[in-house]
N, C-alpha and C. Protein backbone atom coordinates (compact mmCIF):
# COMPACT_ATOMS: atom_id res chain seq x y z
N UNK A 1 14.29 3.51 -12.15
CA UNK A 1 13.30 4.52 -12.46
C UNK A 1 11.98 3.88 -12.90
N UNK A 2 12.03 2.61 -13.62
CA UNK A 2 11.17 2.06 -14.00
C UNK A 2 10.09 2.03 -13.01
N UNK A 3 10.57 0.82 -11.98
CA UNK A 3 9.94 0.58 -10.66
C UNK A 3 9.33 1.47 -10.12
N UNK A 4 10.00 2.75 -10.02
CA UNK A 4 9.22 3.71 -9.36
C UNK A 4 7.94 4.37 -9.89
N UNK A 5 7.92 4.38 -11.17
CA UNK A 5 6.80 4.89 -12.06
C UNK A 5 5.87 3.44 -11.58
N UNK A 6 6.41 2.57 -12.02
CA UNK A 6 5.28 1.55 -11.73
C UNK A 6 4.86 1.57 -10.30
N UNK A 7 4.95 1.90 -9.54
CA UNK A 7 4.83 2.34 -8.22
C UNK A 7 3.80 3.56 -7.97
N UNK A 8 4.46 4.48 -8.51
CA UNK A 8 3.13 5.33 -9.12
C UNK A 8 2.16 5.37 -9.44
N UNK A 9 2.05 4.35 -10.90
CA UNK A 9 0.93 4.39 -11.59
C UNK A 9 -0.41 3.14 -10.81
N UNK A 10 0.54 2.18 -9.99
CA UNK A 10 -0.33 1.04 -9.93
C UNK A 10 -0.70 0.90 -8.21
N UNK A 11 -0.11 2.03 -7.58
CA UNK A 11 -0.13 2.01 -6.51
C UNK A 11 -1.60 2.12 -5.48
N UNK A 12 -2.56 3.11 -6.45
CA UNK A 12 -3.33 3.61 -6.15
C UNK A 12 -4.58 2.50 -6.12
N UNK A 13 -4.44 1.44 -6.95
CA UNK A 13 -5.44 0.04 -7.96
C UNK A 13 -5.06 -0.83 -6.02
N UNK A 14 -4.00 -0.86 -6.55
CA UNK A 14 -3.37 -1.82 -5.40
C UNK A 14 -3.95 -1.45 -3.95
N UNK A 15 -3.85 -0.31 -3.60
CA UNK A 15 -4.27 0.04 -2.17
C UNK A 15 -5.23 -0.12 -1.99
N UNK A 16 -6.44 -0.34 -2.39
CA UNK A 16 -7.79 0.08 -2.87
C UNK A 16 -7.91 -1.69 -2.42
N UNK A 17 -7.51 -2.61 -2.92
CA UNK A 17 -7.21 -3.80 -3.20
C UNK A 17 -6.78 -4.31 -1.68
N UNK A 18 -5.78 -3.81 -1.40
CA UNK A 18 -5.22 -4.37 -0.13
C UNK A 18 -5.99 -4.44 1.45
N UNK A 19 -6.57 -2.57 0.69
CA UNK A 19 -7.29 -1.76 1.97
C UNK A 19 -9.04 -2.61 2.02
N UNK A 20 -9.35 -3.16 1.18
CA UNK A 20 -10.50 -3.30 1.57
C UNK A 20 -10.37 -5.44 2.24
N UNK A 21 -9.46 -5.99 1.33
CA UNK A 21 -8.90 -7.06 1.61
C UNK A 21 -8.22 -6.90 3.65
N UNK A 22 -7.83 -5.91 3.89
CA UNK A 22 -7.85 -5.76 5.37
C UNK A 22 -8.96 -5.69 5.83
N UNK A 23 -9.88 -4.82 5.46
CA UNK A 23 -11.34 -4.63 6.53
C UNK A 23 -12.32 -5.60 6.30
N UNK A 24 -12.43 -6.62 5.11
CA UNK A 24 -12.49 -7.68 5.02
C UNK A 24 -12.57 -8.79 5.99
N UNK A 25 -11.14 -8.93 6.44
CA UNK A 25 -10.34 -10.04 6.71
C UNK A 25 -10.83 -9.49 8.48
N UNK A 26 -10.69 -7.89 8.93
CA UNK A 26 -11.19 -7.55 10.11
C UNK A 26 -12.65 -8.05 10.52
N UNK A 27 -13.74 -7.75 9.21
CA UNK A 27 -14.88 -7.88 10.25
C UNK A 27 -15.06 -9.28 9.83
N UNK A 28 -14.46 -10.24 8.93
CA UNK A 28 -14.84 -11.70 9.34
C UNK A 28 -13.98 -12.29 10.91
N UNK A 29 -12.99 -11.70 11.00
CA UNK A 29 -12.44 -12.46 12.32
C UNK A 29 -13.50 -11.81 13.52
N UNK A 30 -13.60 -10.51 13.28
CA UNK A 30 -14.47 -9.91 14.84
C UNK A 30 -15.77 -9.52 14.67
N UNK A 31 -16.61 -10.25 13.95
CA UNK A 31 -18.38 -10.61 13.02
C UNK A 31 -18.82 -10.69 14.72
N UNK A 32 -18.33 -11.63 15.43
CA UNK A 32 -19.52 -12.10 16.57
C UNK A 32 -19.07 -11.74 18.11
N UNK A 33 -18.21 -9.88 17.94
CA UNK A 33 -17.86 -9.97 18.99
C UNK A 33 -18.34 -8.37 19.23
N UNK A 34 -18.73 -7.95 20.92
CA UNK A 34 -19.27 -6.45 20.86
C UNK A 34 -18.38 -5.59 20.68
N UNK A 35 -17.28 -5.48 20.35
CA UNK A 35 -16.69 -4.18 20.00
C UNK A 35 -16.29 -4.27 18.31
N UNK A 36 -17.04 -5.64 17.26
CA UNK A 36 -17.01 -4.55 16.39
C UNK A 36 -18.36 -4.31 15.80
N UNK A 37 -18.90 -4.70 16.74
CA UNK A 37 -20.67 -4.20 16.31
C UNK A 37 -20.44 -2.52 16.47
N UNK A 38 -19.88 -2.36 17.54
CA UNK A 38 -20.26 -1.01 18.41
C UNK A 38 -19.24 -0.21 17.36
N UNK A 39 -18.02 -0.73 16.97
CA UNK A 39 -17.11 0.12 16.31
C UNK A 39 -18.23 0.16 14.78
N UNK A 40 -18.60 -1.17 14.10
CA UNK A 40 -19.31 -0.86 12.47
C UNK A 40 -20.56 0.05 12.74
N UNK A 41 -21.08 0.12 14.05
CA UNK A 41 -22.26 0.76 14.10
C UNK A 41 -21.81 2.74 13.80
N UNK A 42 -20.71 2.89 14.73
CA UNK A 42 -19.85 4.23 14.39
C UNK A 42 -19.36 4.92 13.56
N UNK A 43 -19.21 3.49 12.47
CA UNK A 43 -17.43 4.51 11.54
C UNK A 43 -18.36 4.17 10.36
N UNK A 44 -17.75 5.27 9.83
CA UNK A 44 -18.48 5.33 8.29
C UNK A 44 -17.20 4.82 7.22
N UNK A 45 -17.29 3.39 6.88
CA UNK A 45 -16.41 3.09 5.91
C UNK A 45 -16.65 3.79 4.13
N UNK A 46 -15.19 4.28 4.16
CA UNK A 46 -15.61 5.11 2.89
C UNK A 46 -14.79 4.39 1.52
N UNK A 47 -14.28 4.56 0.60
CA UNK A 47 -13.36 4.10 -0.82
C UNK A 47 -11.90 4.62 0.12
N UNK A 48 -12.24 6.02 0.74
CA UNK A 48 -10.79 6.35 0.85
C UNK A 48 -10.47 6.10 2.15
N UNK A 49 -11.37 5.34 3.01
CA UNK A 49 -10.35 4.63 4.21
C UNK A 49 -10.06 3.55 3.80
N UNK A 50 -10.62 2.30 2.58
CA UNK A 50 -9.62 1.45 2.22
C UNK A 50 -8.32 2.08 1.57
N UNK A 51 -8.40 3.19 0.59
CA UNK A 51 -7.17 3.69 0.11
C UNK A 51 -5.81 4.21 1.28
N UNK A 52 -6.62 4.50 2.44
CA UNK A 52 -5.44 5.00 3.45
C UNK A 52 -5.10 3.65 4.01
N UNK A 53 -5.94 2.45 4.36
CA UNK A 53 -5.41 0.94 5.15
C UNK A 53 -4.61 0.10 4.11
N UNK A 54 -4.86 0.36 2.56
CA UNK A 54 -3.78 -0.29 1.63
C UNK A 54 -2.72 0.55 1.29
N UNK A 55 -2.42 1.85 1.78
CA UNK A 55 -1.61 2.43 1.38
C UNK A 55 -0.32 2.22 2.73
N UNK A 56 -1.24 1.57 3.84
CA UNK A 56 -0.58 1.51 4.79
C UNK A 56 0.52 0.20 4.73
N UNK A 57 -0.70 -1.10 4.04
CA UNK A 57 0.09 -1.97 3.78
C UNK A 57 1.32 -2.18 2.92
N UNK A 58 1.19 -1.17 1.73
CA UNK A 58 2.06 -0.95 0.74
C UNK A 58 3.37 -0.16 1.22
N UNK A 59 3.20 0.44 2.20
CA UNK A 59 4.27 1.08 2.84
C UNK A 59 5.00 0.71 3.19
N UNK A 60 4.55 -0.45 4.01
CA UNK A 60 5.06 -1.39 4.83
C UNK A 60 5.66 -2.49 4.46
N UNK A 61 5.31 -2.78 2.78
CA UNK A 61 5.81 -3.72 1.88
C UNK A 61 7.58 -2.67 1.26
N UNK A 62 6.96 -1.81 0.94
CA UNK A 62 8.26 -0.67 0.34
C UNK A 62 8.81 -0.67 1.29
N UNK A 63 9.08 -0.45 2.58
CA UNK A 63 9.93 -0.50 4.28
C UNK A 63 10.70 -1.77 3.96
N UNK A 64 10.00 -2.54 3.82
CA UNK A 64 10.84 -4.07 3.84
C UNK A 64 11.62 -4.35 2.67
N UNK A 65 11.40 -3.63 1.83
CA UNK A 65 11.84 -4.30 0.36
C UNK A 65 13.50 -3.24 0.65
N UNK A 66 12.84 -1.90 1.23
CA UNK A 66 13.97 -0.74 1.30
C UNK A 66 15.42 -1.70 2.42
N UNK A 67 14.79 -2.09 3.69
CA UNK A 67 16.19 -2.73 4.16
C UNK A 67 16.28 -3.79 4.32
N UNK A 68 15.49 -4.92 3.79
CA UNK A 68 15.82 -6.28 3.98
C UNK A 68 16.57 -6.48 2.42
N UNK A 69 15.80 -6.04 1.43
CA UNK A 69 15.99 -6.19 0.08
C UNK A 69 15.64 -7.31 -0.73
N UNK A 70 15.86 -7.51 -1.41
CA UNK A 70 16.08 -9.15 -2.26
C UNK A 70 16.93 -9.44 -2.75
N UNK A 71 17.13 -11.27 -2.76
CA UNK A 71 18.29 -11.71 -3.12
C UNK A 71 17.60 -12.45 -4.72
N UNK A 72 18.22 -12.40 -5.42
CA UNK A 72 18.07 -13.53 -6.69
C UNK A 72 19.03 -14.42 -7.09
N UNK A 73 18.46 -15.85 -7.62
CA UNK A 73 19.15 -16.88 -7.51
C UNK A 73 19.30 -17.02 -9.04
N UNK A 74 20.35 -17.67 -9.60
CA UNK A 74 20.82 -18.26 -10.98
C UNK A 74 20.91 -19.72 -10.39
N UNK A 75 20.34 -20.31 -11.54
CA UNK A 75 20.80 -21.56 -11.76
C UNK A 75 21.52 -21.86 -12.55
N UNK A 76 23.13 -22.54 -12.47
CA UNK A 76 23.79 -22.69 -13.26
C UNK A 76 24.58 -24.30 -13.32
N UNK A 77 24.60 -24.49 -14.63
CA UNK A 77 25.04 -25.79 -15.11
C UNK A 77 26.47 -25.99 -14.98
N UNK A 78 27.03 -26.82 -14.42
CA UNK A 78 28.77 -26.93 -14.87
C UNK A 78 28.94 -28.47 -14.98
N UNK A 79 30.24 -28.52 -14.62
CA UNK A 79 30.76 -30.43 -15.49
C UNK A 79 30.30 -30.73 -13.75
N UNK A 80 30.08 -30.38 -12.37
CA UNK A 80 30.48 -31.26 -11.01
C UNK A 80 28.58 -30.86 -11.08
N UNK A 81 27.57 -30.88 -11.81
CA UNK A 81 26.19 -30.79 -11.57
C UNK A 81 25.46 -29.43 -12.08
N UNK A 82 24.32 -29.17 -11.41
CA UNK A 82 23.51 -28.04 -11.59
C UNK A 82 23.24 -27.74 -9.99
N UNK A 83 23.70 -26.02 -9.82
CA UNK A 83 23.93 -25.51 -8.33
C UNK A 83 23.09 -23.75 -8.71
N UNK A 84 22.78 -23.36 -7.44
CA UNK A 84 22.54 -22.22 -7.77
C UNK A 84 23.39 -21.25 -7.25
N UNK A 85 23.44 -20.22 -7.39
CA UNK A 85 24.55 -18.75 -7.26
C UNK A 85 23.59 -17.98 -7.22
N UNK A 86 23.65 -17.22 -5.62
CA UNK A 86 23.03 -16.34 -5.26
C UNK A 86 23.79 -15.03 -5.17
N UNK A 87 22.56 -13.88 -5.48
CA UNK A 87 23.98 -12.48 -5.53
C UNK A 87 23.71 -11.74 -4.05
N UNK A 88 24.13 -10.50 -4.56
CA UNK A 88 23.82 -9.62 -3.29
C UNK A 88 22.73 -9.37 -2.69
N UNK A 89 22.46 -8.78 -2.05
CA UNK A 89 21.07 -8.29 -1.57
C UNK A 89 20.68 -6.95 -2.42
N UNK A 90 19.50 -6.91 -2.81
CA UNK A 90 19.43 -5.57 -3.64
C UNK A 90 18.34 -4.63 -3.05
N UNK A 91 18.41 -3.49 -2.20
CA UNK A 91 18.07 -2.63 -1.40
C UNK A 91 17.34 -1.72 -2.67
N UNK A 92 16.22 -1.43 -2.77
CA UNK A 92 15.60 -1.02 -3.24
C UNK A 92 14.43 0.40 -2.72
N UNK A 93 14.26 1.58 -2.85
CA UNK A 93 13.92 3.09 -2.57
C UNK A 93 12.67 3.07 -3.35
N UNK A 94 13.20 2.66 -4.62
CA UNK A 94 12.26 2.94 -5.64
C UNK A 94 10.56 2.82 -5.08
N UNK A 95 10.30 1.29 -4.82
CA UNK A 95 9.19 1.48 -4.06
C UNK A 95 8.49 1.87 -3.22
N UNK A 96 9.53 2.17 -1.83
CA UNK A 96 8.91 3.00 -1.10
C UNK A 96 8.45 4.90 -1.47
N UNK A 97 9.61 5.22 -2.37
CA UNK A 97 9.18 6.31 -2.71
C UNK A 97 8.38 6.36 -3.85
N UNK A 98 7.89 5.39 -4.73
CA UNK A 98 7.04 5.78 -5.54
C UNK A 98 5.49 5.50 -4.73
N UNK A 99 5.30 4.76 -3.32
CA UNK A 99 4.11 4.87 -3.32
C UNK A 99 3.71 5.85 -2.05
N UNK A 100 4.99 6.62 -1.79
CA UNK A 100 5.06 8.04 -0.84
C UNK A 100 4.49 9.16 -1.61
N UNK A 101 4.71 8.87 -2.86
CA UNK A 101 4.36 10.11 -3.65
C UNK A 101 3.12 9.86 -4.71
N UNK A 102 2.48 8.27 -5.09
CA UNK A 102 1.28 8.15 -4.97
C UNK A 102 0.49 8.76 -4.31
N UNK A 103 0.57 8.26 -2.87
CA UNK A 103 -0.36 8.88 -1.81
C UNK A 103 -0.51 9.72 -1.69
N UNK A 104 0.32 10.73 -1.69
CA UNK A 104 0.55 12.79 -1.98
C UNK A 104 0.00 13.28 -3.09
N UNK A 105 0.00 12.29 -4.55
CA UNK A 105 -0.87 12.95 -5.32
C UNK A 105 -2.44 12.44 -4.92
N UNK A 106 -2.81 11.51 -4.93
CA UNK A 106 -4.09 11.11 -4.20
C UNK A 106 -4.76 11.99 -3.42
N UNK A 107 -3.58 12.50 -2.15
CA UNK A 107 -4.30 13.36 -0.87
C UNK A 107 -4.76 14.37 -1.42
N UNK A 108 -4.18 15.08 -2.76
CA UNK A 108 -3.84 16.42 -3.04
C UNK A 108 -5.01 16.37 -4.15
N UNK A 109 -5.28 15.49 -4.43
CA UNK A 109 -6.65 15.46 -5.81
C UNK A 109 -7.88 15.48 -4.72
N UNK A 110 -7.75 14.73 -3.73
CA UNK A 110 -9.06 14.49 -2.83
C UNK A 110 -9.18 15.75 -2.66
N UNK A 111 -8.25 16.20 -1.96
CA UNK A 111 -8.20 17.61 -1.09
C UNK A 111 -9.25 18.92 -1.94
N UNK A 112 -8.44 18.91 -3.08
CA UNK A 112 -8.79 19.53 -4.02
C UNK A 112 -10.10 19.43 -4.53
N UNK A 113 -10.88 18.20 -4.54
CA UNK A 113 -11.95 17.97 -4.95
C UNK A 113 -12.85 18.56 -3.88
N UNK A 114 -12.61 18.22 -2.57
CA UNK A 114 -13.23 18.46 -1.64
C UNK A 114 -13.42 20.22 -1.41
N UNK A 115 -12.28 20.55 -1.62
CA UNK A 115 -12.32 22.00 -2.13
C UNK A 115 -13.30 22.53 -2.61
N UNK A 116 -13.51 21.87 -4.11
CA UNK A 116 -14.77 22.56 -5.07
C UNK A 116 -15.69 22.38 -4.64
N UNK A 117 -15.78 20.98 -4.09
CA UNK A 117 -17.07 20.66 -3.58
C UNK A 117 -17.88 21.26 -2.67
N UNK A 118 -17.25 21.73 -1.70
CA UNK A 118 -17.44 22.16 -0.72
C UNK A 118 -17.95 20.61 0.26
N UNK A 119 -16.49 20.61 0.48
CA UNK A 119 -16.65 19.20 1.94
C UNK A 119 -16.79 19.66 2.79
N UNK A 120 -16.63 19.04 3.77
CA UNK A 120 -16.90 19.12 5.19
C UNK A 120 -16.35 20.49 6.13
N UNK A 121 -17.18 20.66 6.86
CA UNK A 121 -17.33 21.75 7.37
C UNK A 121 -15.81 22.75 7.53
N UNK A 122 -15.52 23.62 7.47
CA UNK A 122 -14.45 24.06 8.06
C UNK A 122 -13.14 24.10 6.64
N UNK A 123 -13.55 23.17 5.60
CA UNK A 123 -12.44 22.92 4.63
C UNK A 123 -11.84 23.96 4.38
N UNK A 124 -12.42 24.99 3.83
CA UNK A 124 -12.31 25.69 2.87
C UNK A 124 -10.92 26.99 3.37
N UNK A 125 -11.46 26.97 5.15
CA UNK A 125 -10.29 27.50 5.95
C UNK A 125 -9.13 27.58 6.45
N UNK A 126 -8.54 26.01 6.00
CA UNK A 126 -7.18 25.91 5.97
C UNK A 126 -6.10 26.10 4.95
């Protein structure tokens, strides 16, 4: 339960983090080539398309953690040396669902804001 709150609470810092560390890492590799002149000339990078490209990565971190899992190692002393003892694999939910339901409160505050605000055209009608 722990995990998952922390998942929650830190999920949102993190994406923000990851997501802009991707578009980053995008326009230094494709700086001197015409499709991403033509694409940066188009897209309006906002706070919350890094929050949707780190939320993507984080997903994708919780996916892996959910069925690969982790193993942890002991190191232990006896009279024939020092060996380690590895356990099970430990399949873990917690993360993927705490940053499933990050993102849902996120969408749902934007949404909402955008609401009062009066965003973009058409909002107010769905």
């Amino acid at each position: 339960m722990r995990t998952f709150f922390l998942y929650l609470l830190y999920a949102p810092l993190w994406s923000i983090f990851f997501g802009f560390l991707a578009w980053l890492i995008l326009a230094m590799l494709f700086r001197g080539t015409e499709l991403f002149r033509g694409t940066a000339a188009r897209r309006r990078i906002s706070p919350y398309g890094f929050l949707r490209a780190g939320y993507a990565i984080l997903a994708i971190a919780g996916l892996f953690l959910f069925t690969v899992g982790t193993r942890t190692s002991s190191r232990v002393e006896g009279p024939d040396g020092v060996h380690f003892v590895t356990g099970s694999r430990d399949h873990q939910v917690a993360p993927l669902l705490g940053t499933a339901v990050s993102f849902a409160i996120v969408w749902l505050v934007r949404r909402e804001w955008l609401r009062r605000r009066g965003g973009p055209r058409g909002f107010d009608e769905d």
